[in-house]
Protein backbone atom coordinates (compact mmCIF):
# COMPACT_ATOMS: atom_id res chain seq x y z
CA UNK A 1 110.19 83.35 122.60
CA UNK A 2 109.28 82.84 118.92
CA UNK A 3 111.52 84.90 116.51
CA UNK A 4 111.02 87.10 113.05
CA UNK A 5 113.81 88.30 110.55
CA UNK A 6 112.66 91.02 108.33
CA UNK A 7 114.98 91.37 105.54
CA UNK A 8 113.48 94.63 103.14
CA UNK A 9 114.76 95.02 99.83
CA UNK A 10 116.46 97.51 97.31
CA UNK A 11 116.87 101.34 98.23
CA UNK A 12 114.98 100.09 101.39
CA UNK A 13 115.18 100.80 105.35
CA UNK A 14 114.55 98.79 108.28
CA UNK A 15 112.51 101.68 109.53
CA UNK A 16 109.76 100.28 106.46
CA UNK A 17 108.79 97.76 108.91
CA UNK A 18 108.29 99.20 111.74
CA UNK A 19 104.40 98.67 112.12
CA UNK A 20 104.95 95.25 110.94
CA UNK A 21 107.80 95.05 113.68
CA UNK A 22 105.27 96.89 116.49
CA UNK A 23 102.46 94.28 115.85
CA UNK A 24 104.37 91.39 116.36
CA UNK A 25 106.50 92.40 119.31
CA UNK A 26 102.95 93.13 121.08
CA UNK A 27 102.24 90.04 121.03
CA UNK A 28 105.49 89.27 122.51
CA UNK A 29 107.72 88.26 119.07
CA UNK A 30 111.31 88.58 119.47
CA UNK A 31 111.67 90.62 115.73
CA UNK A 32 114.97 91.49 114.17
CA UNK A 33 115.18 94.05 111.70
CA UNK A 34 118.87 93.95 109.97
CA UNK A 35 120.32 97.23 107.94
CA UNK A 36 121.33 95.57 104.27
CA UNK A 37 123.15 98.26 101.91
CA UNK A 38 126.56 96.05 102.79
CA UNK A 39 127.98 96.64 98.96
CA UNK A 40 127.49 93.01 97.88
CA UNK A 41 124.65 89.93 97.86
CA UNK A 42 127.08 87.87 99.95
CA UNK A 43 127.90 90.67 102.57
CA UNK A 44 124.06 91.21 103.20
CA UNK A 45 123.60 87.55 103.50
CA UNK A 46 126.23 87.64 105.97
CA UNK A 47 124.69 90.19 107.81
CA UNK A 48 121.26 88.70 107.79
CA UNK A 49 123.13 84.93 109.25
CA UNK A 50 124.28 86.62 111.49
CA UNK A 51 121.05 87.73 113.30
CA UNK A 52 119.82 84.00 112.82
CA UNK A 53 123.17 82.70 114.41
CA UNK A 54 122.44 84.91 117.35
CA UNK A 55 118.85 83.91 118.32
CA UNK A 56 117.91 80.58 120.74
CA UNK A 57 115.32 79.16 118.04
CA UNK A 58 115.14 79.46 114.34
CA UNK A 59 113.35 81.79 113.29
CA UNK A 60 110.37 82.20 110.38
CA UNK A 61 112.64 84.82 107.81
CA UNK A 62 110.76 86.96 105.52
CA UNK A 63 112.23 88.31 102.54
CA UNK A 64 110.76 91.38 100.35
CA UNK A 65 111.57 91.87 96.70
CA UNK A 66 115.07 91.43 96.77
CA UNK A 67 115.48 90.58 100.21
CA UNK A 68 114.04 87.23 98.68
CA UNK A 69 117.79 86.62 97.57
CA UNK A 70 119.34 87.41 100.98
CA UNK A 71 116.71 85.05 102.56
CA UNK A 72 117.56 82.24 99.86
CA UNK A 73 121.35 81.87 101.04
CA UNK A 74 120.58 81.86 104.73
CA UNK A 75 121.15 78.78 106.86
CA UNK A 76 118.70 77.74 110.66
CA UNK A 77 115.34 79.27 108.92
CA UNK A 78 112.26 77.42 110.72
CA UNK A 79 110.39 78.82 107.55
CA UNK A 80 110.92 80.86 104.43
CA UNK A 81 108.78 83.99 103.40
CA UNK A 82 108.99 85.72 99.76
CA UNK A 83 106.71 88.60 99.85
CA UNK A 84 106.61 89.39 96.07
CA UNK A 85 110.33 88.16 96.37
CA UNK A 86 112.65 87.09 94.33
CA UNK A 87 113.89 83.00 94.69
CA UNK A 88 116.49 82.44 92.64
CA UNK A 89 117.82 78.56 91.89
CA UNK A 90 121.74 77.63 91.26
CA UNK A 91 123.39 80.25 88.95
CA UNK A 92 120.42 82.48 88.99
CA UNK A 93 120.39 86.42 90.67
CA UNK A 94 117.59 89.02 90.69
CA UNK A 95 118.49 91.00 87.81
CA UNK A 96 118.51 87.80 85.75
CA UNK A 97 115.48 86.36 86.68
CA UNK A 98 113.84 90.08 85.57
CA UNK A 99 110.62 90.96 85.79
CA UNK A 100 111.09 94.71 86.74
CA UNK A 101 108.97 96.81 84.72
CA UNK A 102 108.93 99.39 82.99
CA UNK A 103 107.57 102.11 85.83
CA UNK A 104 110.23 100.92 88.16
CA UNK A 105 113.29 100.96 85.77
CA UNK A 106 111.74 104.47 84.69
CA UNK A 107 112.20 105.26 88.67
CA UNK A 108 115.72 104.84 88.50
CA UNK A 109 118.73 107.66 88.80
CA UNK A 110 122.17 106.31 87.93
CA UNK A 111 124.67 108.66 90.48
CA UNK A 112 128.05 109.71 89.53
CA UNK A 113 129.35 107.37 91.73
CA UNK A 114 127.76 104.29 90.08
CA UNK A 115 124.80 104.03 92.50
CA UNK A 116 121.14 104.32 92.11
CA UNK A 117 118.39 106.27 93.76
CA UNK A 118 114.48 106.51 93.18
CA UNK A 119 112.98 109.38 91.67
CA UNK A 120 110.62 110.27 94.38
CA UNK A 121 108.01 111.10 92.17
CA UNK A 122 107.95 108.30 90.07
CA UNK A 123 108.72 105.71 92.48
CA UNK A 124 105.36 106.62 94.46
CA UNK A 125 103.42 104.77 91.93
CA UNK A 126 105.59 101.62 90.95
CA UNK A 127 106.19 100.66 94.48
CA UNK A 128 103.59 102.50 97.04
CA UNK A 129 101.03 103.15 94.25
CA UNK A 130 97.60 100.99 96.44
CA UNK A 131 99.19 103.04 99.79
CA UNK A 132 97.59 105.55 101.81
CA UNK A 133 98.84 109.00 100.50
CA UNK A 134 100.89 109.92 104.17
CA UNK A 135 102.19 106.65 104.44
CA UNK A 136 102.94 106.16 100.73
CA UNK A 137 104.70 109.79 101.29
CA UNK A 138 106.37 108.21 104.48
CA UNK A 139 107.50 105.47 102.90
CA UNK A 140 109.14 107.37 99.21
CA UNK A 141 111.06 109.64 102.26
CA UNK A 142 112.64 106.63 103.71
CA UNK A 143 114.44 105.48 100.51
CA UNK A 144 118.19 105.19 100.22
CA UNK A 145 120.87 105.16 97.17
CA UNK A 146 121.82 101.53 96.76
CA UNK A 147 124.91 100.36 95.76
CA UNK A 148 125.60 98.50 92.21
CA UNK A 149 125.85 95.12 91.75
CA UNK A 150 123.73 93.42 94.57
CA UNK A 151 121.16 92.48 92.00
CA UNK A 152 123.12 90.51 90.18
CA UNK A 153 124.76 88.29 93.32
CA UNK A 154 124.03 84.94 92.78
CA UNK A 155 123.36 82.95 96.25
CA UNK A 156 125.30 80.23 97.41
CA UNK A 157 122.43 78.35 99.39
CA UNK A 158 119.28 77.53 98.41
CA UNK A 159 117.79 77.04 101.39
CA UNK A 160 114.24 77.21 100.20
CA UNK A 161 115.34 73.57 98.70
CA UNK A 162 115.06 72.20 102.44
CA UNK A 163 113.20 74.54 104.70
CA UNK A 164 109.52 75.14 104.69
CA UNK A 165 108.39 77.89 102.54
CA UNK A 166 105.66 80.49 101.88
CA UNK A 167 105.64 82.72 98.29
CA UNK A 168 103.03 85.85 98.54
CA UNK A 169 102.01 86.96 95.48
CA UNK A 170 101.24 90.33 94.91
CA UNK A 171 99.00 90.62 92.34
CA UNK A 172 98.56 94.36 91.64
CA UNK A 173 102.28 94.99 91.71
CA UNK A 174 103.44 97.90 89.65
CA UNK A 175 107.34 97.43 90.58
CA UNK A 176 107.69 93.23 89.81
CA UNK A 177 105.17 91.21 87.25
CA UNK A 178 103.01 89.11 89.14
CA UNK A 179 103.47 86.81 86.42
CA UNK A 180 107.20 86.36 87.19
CA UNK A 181 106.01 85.96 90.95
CA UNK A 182 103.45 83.17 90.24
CA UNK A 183 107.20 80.92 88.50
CA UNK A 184 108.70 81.70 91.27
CA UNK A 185 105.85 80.60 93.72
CA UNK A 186 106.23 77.43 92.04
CA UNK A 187 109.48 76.57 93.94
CA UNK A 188 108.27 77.25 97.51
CA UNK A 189 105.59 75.41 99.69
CA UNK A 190 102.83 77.21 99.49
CA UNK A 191 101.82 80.14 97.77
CA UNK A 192 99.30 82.97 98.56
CA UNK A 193 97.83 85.55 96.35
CA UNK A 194 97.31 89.09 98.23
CA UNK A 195 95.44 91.73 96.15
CA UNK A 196 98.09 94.37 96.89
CA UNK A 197 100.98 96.62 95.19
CA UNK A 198 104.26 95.69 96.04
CA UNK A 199 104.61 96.92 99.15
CA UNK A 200 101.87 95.81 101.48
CA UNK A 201 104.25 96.26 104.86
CA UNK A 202 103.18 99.91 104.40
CA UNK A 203 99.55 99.43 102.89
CA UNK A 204 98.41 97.09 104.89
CA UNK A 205 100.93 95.44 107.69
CA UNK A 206 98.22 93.72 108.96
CA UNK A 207 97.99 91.00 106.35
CA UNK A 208 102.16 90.32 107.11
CA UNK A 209 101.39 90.37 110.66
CA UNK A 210 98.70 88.10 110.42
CA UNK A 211 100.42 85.52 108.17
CA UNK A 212 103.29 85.38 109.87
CA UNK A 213 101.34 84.69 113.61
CA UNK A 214 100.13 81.90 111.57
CA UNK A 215 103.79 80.47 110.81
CA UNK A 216 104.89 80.97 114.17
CA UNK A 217 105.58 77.80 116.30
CA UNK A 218 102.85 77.50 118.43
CA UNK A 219 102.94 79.33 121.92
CA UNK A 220 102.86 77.28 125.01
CA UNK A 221 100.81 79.78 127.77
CA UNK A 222 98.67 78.15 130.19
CA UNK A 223 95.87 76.34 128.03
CA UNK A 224 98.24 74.37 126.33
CA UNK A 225 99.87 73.54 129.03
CA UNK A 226 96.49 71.97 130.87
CA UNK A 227 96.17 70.45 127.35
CA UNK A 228 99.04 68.55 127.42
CA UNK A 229 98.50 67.56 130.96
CA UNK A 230 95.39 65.98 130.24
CA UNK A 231 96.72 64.64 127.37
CA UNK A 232 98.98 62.93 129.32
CA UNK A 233 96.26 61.70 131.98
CA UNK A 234 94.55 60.23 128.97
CA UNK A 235 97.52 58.19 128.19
């Protein structure tokens, strides 16, 4: 059974992919949705290679925003996905790379505690701003606090060095400049440009579901196997 990791990013939920998730497991995709929020870059890396280690075949990862620098330090990827994601190199971490802007740092609540939350209000725009108003309002209700400090982990793997990759642009993105994106696109495979905000697994799940059918292994049912047969024959 081909496999999906779906790694979201800052003051996300698993629960933000769940019509990506639905689509793919109807067409009979084993998908695996891990819970970040573990305090630290490294511990949500951990918990991400973990759900790789645990699957029969490697699996196509796709990383959102920051989940881009969970993805990076991951090891047994068949393919890489950045979806308006950050890719750092050696010594580099979100925060530094940058490219937040203004609406999104705007967005931000500092807790007594030390962690952050989204102003619900303002973080509507920077991140769900091209988004159906229910599912934009959907999506602002599933936000968490997130703890300090994972932006500025710095991976210890770069695995999009050595395993197949795919950057997605976002190029109406109100939460990460699309310039930044298009750098970073440099280092992967191949690069697409989606005309979306950054966050098109609520907006429009169909383009992630669609792209990542594409980077699927292909499916063995019973054309190919008569395909191969005569292939065979032929031979």
């Amino acid at each position: 059974m081909p496999a999906v990791v779906l790694v979201h990013g800052l003051y996300h939920r698993p629960e933000h992919f769940a019509v990506v998730a639905e689509g793919l497991r109807a067409d009979g995709t084993e998908v695996a949705v891990p819970e970040l929020h573990r305090g630290s870059l490294a511990a949500d890396t951990a918990a991400v290679q973990a759900v790789i280690d645990a699957l029969p075949e490697p699996p196509v990862v796709l990383g959102h925003s920051y989940g881009g620098s969970v993805i990076t330090g991951v090891r047994g990827a068949a393919h890489l996905v950045y979806l308006a994601a950050f890719v750092p190199d050696a010594q580099e971490s979100a925060a530094g790379l940058g490219g937040a802007s203004q609406q999104l740092k705007d967005a931000i609540v500092v807790e007594p505690d030390g962690s952050t939350a989204l102003h619900p209000g303002l973080a509507i725009d920077a991140l769900y701003g091209d988004c159906p108003a229910p599912l934009a309002a959907r999506a602002v209700g599933l936000l968490r606090a997130q703890g300090p400090g994972c932006g500025r982990g710095v991976p210890q793997h770069h695995g999009w060095k050595e395993t197949p990759s795919t950057y997605v642009i976002c190029a109406q993105d109100q939460a990460i400049d699309p310039g930044l994106q298009q750098a970073m696109a440099s280092r992967c495979t191949d690069v697409r440009v989606w005309q979306t905000g950054h966050s098109p697994f609520v907006g429009q799940p169909d383009l992630i579901v669609e792209l990542l059918r594409e980077l699927l292994p292909t499916r063995s049912g019973p054309r190919g196997s008569q395909e191969a047969a005569a292939a065979r024959h032929t031979a």
